[in-house]
C-alpha atoms as a PDB file:
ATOM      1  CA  UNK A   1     -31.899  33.762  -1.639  1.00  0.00           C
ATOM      2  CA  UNK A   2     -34.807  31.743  -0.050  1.00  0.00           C
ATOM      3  CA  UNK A   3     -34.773  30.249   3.134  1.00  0.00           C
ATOM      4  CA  UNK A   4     -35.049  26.780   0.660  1.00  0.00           C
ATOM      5  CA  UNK A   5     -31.783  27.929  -1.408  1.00  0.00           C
ATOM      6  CA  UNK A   6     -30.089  28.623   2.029  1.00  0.00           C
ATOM      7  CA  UNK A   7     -30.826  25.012   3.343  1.00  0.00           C
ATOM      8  CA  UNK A   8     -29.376  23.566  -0.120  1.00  0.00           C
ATOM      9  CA  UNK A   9     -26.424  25.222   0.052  1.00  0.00           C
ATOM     10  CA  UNK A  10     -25.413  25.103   3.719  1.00  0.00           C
ATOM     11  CA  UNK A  11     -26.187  20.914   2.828  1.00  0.00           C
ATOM     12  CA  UNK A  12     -23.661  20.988   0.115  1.00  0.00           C
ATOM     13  CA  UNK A  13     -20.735  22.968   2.018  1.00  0.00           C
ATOM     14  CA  UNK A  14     -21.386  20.440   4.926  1.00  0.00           C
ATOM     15  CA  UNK A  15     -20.991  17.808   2.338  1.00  0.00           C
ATOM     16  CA  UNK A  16     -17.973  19.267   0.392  1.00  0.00           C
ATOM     17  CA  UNK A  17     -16.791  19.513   4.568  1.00  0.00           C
ATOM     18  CA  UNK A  18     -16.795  15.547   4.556  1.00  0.00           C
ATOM     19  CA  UNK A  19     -15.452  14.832   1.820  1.00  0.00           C
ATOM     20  CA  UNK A  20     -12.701  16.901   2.157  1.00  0.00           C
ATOM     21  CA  UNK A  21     -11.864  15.796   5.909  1.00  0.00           C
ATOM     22  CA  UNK A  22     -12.646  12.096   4.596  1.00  0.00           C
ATOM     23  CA  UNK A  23      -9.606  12.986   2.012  1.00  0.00           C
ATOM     24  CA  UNK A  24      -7.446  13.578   5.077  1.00  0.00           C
ATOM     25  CA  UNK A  25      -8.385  10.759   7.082  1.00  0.00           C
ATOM     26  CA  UNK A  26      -7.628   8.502   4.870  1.00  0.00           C
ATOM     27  CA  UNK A  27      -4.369   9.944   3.826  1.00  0.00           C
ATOM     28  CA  UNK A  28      -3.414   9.853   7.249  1.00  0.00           C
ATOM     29  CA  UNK A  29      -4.417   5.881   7.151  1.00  0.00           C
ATOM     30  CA  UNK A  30      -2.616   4.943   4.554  1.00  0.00           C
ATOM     31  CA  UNK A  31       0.776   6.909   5.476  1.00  0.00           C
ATOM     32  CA  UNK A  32       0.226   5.600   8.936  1.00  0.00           C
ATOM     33  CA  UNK A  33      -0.142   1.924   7.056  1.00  0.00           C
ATOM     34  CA  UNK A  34       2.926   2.067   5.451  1.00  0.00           C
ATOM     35  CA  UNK A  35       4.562   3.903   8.532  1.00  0.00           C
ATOM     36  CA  UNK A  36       3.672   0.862   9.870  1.00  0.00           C
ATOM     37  CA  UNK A  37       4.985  -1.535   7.737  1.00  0.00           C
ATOM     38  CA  UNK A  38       8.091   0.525   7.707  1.00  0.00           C
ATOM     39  CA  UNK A  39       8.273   0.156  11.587  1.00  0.00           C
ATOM     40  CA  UNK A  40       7.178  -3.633  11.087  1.00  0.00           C
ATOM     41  CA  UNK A  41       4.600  -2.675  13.603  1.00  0.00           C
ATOM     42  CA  UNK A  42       2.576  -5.554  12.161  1.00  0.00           C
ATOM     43  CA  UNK A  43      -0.254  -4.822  14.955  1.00  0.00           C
ATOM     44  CA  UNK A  44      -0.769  -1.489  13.488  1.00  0.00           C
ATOM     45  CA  UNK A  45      -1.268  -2.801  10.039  1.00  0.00           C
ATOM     46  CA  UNK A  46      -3.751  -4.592  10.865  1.00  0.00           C
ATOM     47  CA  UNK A  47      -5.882  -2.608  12.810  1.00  0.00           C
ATOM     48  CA  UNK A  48      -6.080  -0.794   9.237  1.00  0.00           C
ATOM     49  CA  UNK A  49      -8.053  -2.825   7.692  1.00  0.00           C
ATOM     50  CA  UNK A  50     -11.719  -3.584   8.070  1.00  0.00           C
ATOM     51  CA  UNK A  51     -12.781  -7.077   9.878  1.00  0.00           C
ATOM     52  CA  UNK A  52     -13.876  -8.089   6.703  1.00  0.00           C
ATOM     53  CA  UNK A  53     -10.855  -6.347   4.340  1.00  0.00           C
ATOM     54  CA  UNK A  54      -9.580  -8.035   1.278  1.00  0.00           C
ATOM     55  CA  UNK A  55      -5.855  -7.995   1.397  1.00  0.00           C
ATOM     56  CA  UNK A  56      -3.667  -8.758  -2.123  1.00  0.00           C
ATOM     57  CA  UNK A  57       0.159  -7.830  -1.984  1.00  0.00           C
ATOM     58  CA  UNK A  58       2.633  -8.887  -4.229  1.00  0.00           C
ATOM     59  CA  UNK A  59       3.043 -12.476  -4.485  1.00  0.00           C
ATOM     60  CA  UNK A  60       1.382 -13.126  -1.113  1.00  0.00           C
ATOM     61  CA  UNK A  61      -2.209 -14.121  -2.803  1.00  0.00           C
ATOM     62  CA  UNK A  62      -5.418 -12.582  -1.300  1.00  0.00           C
ATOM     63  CA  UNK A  63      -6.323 -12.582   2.423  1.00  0.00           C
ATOM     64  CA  UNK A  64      -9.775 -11.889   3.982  1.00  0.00           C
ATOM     65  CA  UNK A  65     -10.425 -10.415   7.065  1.00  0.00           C
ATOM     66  CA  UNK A  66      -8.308  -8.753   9.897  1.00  0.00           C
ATOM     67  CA  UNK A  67      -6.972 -11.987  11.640  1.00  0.00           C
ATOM     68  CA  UNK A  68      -5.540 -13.863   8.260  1.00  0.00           C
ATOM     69  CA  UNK A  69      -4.723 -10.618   6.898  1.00  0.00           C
ATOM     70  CA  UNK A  70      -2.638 -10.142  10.234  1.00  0.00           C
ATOM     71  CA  UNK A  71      -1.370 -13.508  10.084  1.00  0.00           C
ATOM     72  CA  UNK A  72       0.036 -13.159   6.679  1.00  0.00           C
ATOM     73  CA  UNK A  73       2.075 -10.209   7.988  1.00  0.00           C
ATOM     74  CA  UNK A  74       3.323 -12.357  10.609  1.00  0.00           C
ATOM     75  CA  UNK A  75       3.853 -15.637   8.600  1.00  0.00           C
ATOM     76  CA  UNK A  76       5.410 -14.212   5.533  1.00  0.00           C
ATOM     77  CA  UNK A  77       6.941 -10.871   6.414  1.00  0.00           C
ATOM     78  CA  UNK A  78       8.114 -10.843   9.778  1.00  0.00           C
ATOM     79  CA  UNK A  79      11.215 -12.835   9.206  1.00  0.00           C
ATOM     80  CA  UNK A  80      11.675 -11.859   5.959  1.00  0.00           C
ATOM     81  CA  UNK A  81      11.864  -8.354   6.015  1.00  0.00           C
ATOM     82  CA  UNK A  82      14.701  -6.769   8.772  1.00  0.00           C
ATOM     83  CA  UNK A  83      16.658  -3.983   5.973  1.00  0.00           C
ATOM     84  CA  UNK A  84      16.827  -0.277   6.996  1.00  0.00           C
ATOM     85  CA  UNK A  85      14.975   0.866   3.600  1.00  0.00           C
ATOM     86  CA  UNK A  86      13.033   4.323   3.642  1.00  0.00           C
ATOM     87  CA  UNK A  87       9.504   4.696   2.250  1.00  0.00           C
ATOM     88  CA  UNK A  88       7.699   7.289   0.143  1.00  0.00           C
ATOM     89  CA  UNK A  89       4.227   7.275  -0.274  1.00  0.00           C
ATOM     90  CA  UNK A  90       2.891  10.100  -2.681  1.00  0.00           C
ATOM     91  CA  UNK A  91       0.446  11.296  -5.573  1.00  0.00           C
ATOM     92  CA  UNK A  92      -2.855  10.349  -4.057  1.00  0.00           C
ATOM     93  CA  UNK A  93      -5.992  10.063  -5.995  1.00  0.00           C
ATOM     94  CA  UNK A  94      -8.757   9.791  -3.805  1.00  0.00           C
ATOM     95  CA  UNK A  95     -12.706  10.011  -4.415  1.00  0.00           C
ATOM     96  CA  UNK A  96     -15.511   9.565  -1.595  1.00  0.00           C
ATOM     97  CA  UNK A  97     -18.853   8.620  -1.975  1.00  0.00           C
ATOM     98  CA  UNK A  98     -20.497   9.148   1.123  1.00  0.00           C
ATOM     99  CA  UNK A  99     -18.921   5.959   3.628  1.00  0.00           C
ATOM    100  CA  UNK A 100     -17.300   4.276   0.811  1.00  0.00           C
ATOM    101  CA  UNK A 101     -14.354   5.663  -0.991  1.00  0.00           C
ATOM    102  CA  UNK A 102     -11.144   4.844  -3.722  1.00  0.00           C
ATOM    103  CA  UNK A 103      -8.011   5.390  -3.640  1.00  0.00           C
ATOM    104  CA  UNK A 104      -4.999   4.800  -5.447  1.00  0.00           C
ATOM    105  CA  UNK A 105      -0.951   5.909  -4.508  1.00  0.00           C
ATOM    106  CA  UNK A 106       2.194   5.496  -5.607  1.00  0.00           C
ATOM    107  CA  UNK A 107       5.234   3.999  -3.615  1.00  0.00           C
ATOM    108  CA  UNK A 108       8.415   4.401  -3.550  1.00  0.00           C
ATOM    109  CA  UNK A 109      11.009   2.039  -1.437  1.00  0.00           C
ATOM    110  CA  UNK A 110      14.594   3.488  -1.163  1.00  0.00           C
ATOM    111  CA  UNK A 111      16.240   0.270  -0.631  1.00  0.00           C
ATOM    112  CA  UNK A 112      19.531   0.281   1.057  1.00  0.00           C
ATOM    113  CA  UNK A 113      20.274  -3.612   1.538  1.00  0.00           C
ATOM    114  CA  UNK A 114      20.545  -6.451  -0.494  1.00  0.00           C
ATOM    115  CA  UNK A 115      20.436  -9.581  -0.032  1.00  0.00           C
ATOM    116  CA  UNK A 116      22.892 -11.850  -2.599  1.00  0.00           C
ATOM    117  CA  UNK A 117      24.426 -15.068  -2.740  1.00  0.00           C
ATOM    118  CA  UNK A 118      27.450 -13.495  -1.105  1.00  0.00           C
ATOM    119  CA  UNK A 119      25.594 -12.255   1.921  1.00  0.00           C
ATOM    120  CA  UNK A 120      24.074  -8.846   2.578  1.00  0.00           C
ATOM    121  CA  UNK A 121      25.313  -6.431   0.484  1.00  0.00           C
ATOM    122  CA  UNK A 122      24.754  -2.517   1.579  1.00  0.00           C
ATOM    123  CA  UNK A 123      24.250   0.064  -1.533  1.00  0.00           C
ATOM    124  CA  UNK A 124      22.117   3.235  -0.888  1.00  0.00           C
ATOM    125  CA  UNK A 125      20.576   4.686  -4.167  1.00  0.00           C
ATOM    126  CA  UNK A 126      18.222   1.818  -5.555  1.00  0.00           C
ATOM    127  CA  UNK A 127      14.598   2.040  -5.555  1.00  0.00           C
ATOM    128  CA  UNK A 128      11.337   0.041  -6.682  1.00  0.00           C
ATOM    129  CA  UNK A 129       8.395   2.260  -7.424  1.00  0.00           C
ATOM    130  CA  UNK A 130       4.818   0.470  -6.420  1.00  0.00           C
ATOM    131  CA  UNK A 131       1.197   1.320  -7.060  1.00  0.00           C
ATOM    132  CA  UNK A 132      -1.731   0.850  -3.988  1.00  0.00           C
ATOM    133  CA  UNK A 133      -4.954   0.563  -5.479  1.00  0.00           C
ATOM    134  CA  UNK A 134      -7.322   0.416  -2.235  1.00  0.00           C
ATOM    135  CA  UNK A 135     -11.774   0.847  -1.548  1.00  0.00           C
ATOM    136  CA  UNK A 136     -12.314   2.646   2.252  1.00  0.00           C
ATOM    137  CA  UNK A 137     -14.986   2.282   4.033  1.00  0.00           C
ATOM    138  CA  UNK A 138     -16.329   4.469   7.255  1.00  0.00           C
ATOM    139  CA  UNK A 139     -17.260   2.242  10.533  1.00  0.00           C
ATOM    140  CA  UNK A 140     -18.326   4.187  13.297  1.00  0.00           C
ATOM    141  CA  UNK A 141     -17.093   7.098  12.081  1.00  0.00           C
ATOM    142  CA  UNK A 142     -13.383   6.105  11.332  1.00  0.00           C
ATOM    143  CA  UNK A 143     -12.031   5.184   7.971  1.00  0.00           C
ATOM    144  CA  UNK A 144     -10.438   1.560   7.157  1.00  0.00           C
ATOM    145  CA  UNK A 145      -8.890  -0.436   4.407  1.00  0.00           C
ATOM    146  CA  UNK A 146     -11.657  -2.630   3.060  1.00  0.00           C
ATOM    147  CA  UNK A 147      -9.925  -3.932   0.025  1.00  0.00           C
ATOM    148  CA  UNK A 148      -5.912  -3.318  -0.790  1.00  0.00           C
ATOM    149  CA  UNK A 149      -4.323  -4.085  -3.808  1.00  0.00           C
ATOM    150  CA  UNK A 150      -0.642  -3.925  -4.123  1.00  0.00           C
ATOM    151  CA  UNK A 151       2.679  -4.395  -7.011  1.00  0.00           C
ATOM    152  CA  UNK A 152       5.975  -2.916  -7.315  1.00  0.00           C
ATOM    153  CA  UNK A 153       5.388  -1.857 -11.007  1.00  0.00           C
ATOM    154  CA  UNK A 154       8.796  -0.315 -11.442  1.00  0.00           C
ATOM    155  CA  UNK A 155      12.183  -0.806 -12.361  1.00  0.00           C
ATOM    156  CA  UNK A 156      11.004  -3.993 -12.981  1.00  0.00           C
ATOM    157  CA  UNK A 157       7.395  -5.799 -11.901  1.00  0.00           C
ATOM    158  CA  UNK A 158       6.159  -8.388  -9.315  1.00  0.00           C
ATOM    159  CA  UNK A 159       5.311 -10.235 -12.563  1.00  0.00           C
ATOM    160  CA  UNK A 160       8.599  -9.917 -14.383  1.00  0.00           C
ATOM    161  CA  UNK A 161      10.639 -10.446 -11.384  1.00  0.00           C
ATOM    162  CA  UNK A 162       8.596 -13.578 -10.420  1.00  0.00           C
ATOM    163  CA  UNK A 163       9.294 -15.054 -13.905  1.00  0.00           C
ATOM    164  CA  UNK A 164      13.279 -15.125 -13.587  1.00  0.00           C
ATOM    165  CA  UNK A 165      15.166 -18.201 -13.616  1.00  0.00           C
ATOM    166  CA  UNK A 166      15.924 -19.666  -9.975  1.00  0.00           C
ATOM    167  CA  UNK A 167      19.301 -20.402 -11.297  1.00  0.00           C
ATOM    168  CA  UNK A 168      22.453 -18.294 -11.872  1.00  0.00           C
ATOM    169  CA  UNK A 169      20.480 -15.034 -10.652  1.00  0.00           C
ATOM    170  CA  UNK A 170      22.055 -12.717  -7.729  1.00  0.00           C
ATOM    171  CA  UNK A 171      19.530 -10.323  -6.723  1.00  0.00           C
ATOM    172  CA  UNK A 172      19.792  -6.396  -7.304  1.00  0.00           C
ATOM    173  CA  UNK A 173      21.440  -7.584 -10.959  1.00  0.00           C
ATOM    174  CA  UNK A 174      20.753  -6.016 -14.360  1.00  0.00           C
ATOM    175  CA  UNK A 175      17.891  -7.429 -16.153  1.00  0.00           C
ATOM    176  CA  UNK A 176      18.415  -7.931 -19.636  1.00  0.00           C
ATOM    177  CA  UNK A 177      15.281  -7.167 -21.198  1.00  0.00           C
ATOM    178  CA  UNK A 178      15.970  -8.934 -24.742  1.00  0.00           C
ATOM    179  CA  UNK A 179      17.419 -12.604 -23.132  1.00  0.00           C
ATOM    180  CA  UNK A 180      15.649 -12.901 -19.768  1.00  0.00           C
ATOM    181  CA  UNK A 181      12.304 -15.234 -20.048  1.00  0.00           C
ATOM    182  CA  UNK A 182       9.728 -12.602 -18.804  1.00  0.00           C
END
């Protein structure tokens, strides 16, 4: 091996070093983001995300940069959301490119609280399975959201959900496929 061969491949292990610790660094983001969320440590969240991050979630439309994306949060979540419902975040697919990388994951909410036109209504067992679709980029050395995309995909969508008669509907119901106006 020549002192040139040597220098190419002590370049590529330091390289293959990166990404892999990149890998980890952002996995530890994004559990710590949805930690977070969990927590409703809305302050955390935040600090997530890039100054300049593109947020989309659900039926929340997009918000750019740190301070709306933190004020959306606060506006539209922070009130809303008070049930004791565990979180699962699994099967990463991530893929770095130097200080930019993609990732996508797949959430899982154990919900344990419902709320119905008879009040709140405790039942442990359901669950909603989501998909993260997110770009990461490295400031200074430390990994952040840049762009996050986000939909419950499962049992039934943001979409299909969103589409359901105002009227008549009690939340955590069967959906009838074949009648309901999806």
């Amino acid at each position: 091996m020549t002192e040139q061969d040597l220098i190419a491949a002590v370049s590529e292990l330091q390289r293959k070093v990166d990404e892999l610790q990149s890998v980890k660094e952002i996995e530890w983001l994004q559990q710590q983001y949805v930690r977070d969320l969990a927590d409703r440590n809305w302050a955390g969240v935040a600090s997530a995300y890039a100054d300049d991050a593109i947020c989309d979630i659900r039926l929340h439309g997009k918000h750019k940069g740190q301070d709306a994306i933190a004020g959306m949060f606060k506006s539209d979540l922070e009130d809303v959301v008070k049930s004791r419902d565990g979180y699962i975040l699994s099967s990463p697919s991530i893929k770095v490119t130097g200080d930019t990388a993609y990732g996508e994951w797949t959430w899982h909410r154990l919900q344990c609280e419902f709320r119905t036109s008879f009040g709140t209504m405790r039942v442990w067992g359901p669950w909603s399975e989501g998909k993260y679709k997110c770009h990461y980029t490295r400031i200074n050395g430390e990994w952040k959201i840049k762009d996050l995309w986000f939909r419950v995909i499962r049992p039934d969508s943001d979409d299909e959900l969103a589409a359901l008669p105002a009227d008549g509907v009690i939340g955590g119901g069967y959906l009838d496929r074949e009648t309901a106006s999806v």
